[in-house]
N, C-alpha and C. Protein backbone atom coordinates (compact mmCIF):
# COMPACT_ATOMS: atom_id res chain seq x y z
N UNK A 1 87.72 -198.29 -3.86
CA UNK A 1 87.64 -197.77 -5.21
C UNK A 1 88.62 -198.49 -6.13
N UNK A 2 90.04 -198.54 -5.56
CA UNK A 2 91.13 -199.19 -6.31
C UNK A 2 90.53 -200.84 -6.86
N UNK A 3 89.72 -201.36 -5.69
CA UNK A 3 89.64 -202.66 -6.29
C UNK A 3 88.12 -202.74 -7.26
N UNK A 4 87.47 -202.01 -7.41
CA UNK A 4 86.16 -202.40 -7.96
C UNK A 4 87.09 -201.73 -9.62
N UNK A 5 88.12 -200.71 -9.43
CA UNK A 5 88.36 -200.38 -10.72
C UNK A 5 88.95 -201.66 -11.41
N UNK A 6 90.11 -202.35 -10.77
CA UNK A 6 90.47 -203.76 -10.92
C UNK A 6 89.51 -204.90 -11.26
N UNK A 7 88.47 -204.79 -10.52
CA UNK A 7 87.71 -206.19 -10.64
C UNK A 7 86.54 -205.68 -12.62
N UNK A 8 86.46 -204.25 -12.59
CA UNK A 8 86.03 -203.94 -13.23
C UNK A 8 87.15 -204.15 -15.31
N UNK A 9 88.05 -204.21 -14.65
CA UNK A 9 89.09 -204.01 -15.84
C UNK A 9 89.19 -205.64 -16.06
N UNK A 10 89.01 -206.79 -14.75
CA UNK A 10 89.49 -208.16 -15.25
C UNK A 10 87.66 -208.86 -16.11
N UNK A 11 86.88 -207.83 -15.67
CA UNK A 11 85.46 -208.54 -16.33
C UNK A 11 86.03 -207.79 -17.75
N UNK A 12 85.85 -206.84 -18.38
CA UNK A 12 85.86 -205.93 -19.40
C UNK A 12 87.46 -207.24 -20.73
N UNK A 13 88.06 -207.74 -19.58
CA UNK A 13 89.76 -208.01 -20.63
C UNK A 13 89.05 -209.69 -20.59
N UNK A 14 87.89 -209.88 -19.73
CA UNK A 14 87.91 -211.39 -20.02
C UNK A 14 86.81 -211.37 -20.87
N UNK A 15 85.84 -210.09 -20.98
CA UNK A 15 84.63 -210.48 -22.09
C UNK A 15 85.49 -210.41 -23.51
N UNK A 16 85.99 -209.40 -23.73
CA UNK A 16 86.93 -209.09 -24.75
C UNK A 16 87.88 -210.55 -25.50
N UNK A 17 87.86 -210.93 -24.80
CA UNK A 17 88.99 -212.35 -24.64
C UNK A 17 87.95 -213.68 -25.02
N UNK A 18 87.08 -213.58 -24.15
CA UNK A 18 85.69 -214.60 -24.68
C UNK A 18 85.24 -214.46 -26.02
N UNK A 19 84.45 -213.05 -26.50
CA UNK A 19 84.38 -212.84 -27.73
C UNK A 19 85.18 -213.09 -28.76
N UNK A 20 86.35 -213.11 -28.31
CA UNK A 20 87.36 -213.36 -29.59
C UNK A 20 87.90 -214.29 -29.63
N UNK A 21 87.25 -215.60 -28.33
CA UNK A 21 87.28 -217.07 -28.41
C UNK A 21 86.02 -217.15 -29.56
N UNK A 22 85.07 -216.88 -29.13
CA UNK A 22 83.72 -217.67 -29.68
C UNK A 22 83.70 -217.05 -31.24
N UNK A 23 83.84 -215.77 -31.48
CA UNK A 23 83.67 -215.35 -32.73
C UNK A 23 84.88 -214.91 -33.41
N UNK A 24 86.10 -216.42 -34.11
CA UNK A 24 86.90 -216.32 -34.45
C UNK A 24 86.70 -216.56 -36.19
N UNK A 25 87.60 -215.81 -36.73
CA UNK A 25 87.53 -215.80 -38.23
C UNK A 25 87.60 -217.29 -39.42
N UNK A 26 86.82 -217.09 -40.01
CA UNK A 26 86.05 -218.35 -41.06
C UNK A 26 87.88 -218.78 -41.74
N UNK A 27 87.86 -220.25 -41.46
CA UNK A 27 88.85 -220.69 -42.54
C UNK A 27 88.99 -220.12 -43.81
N UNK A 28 90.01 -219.84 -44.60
CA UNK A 28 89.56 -220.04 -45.98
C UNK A 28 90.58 -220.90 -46.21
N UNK A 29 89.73 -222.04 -46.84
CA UNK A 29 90.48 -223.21 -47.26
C UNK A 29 91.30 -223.21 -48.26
N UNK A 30 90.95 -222.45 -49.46
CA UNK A 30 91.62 -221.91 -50.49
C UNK A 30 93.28 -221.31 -50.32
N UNK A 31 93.03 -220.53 -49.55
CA UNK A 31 94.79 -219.85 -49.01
C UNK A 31 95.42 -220.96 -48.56
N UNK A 32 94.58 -221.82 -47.69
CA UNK A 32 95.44 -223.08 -46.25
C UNK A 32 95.97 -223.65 -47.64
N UNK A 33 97.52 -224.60 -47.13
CA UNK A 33 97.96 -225.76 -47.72
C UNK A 33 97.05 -226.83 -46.86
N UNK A 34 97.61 -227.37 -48.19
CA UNK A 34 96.82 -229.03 -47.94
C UNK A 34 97.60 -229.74 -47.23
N UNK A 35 96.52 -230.33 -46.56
CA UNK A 35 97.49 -231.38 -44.88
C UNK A 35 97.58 -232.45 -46.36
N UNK A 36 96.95 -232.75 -47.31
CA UNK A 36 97.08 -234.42 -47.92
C UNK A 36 97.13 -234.00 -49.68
N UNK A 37 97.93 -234.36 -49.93
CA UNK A 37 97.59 -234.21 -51.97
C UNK A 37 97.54 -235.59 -52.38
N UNK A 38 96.39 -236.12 -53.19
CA UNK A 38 96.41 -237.69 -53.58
C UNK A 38 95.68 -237.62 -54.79
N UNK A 39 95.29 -238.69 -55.23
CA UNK A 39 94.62 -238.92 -56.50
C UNK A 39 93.80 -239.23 -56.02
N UNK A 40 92.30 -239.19 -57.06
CA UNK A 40 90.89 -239.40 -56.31
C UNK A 40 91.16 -240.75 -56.22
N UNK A 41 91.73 -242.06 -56.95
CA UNK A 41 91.68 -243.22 -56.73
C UNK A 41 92.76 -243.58 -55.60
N UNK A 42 93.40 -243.30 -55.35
CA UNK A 42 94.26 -243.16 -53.80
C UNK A 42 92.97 -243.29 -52.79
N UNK A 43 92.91 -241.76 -52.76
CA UNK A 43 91.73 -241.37 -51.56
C UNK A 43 90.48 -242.96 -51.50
N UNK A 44 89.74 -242.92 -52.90
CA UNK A 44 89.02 -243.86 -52.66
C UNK A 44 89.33 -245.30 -52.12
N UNK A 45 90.54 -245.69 -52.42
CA UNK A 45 90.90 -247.50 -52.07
C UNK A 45 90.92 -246.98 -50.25
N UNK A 46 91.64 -246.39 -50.05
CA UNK A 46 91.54 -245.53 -48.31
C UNK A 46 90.46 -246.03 -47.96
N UNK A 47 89.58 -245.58 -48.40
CA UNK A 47 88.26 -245.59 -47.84
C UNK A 47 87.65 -247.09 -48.41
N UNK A 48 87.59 -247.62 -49.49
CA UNK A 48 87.26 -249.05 -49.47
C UNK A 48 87.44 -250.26 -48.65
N UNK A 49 89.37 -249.54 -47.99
CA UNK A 49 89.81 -250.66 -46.95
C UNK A 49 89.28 -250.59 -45.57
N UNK A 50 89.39 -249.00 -45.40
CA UNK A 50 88.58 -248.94 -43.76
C UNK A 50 87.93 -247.45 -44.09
N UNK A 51 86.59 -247.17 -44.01
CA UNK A 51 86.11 -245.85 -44.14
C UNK A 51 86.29 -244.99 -42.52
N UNK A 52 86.19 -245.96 -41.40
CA UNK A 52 86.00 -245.19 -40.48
C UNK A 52 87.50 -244.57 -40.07
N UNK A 53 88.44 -245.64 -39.97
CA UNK A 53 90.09 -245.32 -39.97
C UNK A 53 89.98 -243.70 -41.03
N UNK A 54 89.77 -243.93 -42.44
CA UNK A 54 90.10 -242.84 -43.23
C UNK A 54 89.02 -241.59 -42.57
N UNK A 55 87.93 -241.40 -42.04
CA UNK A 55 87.46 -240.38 -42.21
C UNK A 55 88.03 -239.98 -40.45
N UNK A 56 88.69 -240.74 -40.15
CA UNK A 56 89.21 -239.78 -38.61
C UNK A 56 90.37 -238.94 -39.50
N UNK A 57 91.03 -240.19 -40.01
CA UNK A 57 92.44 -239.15 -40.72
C UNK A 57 92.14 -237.90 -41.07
N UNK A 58 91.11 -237.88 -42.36
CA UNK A 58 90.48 -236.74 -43.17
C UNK A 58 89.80 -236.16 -42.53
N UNK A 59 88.94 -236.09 -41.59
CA UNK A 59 87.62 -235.08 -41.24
C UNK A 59 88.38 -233.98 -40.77
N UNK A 60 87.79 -232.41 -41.24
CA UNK A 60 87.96 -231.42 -41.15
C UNK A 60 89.51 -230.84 -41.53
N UNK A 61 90.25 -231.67 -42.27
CA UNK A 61 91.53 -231.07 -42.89
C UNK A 61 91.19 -230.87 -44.61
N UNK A 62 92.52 -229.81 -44.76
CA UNK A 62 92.37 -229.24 -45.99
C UNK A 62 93.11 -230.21 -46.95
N UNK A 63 92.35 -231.04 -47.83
CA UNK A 63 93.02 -231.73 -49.12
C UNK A 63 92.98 -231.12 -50.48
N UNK A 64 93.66 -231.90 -51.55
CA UNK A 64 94.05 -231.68 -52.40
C UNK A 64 93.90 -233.09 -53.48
N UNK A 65 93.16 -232.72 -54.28
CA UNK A 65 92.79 -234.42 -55.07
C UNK A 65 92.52 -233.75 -56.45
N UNK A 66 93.26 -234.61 -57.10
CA UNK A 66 93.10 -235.15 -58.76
C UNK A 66 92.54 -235.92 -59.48
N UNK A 67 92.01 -235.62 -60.20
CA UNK A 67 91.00 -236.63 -60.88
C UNK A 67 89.88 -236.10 -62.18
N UNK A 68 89.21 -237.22 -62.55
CA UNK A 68 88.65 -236.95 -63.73
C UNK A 68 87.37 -236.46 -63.46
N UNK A 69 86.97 -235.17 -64.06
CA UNK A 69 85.62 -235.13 -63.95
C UNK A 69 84.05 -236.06 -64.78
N UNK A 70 83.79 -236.44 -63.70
CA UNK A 70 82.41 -236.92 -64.35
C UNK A 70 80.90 -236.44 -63.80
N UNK A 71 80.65 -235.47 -63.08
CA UNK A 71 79.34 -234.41 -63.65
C UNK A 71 79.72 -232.77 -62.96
N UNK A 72 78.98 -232.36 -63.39
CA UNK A 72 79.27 -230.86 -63.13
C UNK A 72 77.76 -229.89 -63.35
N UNK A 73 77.95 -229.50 -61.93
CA UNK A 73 76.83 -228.45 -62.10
C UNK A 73 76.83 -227.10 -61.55
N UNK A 74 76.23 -225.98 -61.10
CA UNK A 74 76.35 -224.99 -60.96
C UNK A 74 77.38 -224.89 -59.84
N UNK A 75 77.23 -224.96 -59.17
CA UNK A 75 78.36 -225.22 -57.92
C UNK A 75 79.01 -226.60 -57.43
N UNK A 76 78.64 -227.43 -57.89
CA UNK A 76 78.91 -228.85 -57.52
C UNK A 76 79.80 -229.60 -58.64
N UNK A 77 80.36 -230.40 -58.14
CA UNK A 77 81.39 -231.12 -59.23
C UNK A 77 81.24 -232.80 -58.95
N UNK A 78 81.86 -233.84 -59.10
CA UNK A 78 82.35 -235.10 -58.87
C UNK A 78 83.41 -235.73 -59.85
N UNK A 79 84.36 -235.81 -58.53
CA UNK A 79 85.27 -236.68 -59.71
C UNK A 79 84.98 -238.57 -59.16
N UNK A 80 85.16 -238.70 -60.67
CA UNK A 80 85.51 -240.19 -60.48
C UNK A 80 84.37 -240.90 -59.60
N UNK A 81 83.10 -240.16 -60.09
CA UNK A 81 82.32 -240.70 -59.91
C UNK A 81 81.86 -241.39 -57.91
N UNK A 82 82.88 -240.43 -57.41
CA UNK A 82 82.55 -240.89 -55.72
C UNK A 82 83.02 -239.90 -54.88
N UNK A 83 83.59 -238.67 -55.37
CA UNK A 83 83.98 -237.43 -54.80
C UNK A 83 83.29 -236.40 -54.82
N UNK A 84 82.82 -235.99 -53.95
CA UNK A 84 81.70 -234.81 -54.69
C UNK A 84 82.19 -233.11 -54.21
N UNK A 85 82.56 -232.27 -54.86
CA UNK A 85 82.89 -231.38 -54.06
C UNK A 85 82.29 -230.54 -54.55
N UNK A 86 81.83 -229.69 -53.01
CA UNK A 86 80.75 -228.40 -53.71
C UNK A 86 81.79 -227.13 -53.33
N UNK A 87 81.42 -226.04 -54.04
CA UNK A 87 82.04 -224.79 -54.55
C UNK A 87 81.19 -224.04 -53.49
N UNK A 88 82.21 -222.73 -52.89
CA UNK A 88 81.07 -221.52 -52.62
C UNK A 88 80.95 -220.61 -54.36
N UNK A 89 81.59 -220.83 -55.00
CA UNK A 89 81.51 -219.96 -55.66
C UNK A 89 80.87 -220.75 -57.10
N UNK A 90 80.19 -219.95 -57.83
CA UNK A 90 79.79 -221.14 -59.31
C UNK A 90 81.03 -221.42 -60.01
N UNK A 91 81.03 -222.58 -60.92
CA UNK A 91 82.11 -223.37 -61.28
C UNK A 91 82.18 -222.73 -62.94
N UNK A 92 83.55 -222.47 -62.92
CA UNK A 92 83.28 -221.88 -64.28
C UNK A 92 82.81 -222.66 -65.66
N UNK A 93 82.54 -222.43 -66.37
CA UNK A 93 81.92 -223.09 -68.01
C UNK A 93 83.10 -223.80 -68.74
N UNK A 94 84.40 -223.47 -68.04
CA UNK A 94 85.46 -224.14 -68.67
C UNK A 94 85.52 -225.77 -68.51
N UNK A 95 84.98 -225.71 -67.32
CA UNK A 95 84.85 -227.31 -66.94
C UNK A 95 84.30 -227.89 -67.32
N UNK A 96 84.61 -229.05 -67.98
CA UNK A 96 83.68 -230.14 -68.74
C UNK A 96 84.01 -231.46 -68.50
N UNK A 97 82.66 -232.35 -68.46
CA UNK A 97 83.13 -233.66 -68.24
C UNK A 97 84.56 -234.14 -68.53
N UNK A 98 84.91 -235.46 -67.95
CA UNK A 98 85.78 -235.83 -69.05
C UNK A 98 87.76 -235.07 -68.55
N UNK A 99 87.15 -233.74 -67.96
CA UNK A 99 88.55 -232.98 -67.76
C UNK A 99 89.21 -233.61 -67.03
N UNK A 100 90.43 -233.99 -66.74
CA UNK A 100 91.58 -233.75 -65.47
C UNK A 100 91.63 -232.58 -64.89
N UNK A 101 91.41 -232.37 -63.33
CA UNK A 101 91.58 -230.95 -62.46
C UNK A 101 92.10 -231.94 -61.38
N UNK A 102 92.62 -230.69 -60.68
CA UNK A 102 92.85 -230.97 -59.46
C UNK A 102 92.21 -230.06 -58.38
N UNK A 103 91.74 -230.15 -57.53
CA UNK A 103 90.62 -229.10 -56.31
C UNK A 103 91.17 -229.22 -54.97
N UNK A 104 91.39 -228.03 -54.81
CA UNK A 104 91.31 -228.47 -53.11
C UNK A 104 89.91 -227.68 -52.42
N UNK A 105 89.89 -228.75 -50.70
CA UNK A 105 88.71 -228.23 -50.33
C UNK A 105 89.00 -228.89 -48.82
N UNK A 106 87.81 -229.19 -47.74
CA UNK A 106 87.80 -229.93 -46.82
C UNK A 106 86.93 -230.53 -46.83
N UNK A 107 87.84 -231.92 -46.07
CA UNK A 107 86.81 -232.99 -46.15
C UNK A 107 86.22 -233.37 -44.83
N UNK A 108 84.63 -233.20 -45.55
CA UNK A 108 83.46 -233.11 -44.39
C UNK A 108 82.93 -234.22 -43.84
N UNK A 109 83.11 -235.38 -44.69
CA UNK A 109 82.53 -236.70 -44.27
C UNK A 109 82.66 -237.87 -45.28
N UNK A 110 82.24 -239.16 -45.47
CA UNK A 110 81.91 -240.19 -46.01
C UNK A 110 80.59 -240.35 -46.00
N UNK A 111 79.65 -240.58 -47.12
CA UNK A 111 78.79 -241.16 -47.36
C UNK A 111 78.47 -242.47 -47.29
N UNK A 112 78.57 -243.21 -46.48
CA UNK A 112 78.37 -244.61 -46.57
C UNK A 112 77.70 -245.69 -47.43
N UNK A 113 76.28 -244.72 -47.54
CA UNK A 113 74.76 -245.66 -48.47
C UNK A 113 75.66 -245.19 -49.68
N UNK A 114 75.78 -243.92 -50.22
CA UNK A 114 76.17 -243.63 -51.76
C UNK A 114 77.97 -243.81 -51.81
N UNK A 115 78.56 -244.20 -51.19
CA UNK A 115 79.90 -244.58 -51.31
C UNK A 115 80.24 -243.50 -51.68
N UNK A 116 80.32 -242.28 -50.88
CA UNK A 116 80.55 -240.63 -51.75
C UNK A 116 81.49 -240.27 -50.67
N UNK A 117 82.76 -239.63 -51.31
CA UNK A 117 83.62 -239.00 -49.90
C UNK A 117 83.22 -237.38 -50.67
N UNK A 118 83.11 -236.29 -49.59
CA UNK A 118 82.56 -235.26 -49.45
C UNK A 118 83.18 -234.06 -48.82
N UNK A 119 83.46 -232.79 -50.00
CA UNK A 119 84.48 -232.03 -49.73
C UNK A 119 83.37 -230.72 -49.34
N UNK A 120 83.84 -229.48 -49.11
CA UNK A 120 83.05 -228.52 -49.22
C UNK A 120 84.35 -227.50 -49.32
N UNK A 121 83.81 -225.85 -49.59
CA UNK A 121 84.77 -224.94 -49.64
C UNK A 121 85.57 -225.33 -50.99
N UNK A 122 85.47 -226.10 -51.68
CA UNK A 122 86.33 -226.24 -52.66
C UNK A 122 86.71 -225.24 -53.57
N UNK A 123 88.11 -225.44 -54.06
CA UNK A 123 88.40 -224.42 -55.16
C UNK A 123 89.40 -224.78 -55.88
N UNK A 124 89.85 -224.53 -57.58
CA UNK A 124 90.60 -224.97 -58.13
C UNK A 124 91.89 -225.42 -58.00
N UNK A 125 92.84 -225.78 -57.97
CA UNK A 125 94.13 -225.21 -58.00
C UNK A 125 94.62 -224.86 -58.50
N UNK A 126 95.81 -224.13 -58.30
CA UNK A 126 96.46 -223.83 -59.76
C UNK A 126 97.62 -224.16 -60.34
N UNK A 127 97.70 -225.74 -60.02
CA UNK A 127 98.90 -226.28 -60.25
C UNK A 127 98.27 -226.82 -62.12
């Protein structure tokens, strides 16, 4: 009896333990500091010299980039014409071409064909 209660308590503390491996809580990138703060033209020469070197550095850390906006749409932004970062949330009406912001977000990949480096989760800062 003693041991089936035992063998019964180490299945029950290891499902418990599994579950709360596999279904662990969503980043929010917004709260995280940024592993990197740069200017979008920083970030980009990075990637002009070696894209694959830069996107090991960058893939899946939280950055921080400055730069000029040049389009803007409901959730989506680009600075400088090769950054593209999409919003979970819609982008407010304050933003207009042309602005200086700074965003943080994570960076998900390089675009290779469109020369696009690619954030997601993004959100303002408030520096």
């Amino acid at each position: 009896m003693r041991k089936k209660t035992i063998v019964l308590l180490i299945i029950v503390i290891s499902g418990i333990a599994g579950y709360n491996y596999i279904y662990k809580d969503h980043r929010n990138i917004e709260k995280e500091k940024a592993a990197f703060t740069l200017k979008s033209t920083e970030l980009s020469n990075e990637f002009l010299v070696s894209s694959s070197d830069s996107e090991k550095k960058y893939l899946n850390k939280t950055i921080e980039i400055s730069g000029k906006v040049t389009e803007v749409d409901n959730n989506t932004l680009v600075i400088d014409n090769n950054i593209f970062c999409q919003f979970l949330n819609p982008i407010s009406n304050s933003i207009k071409t042309d602005a200086v912001i700074t965003i943080k977000g994570r960076f998900i990949g390089y675009d290779d064909l469109l020369e696009e480096i690619k954030l997601d989760q993004c959100s303002l800062s408030k520096n």
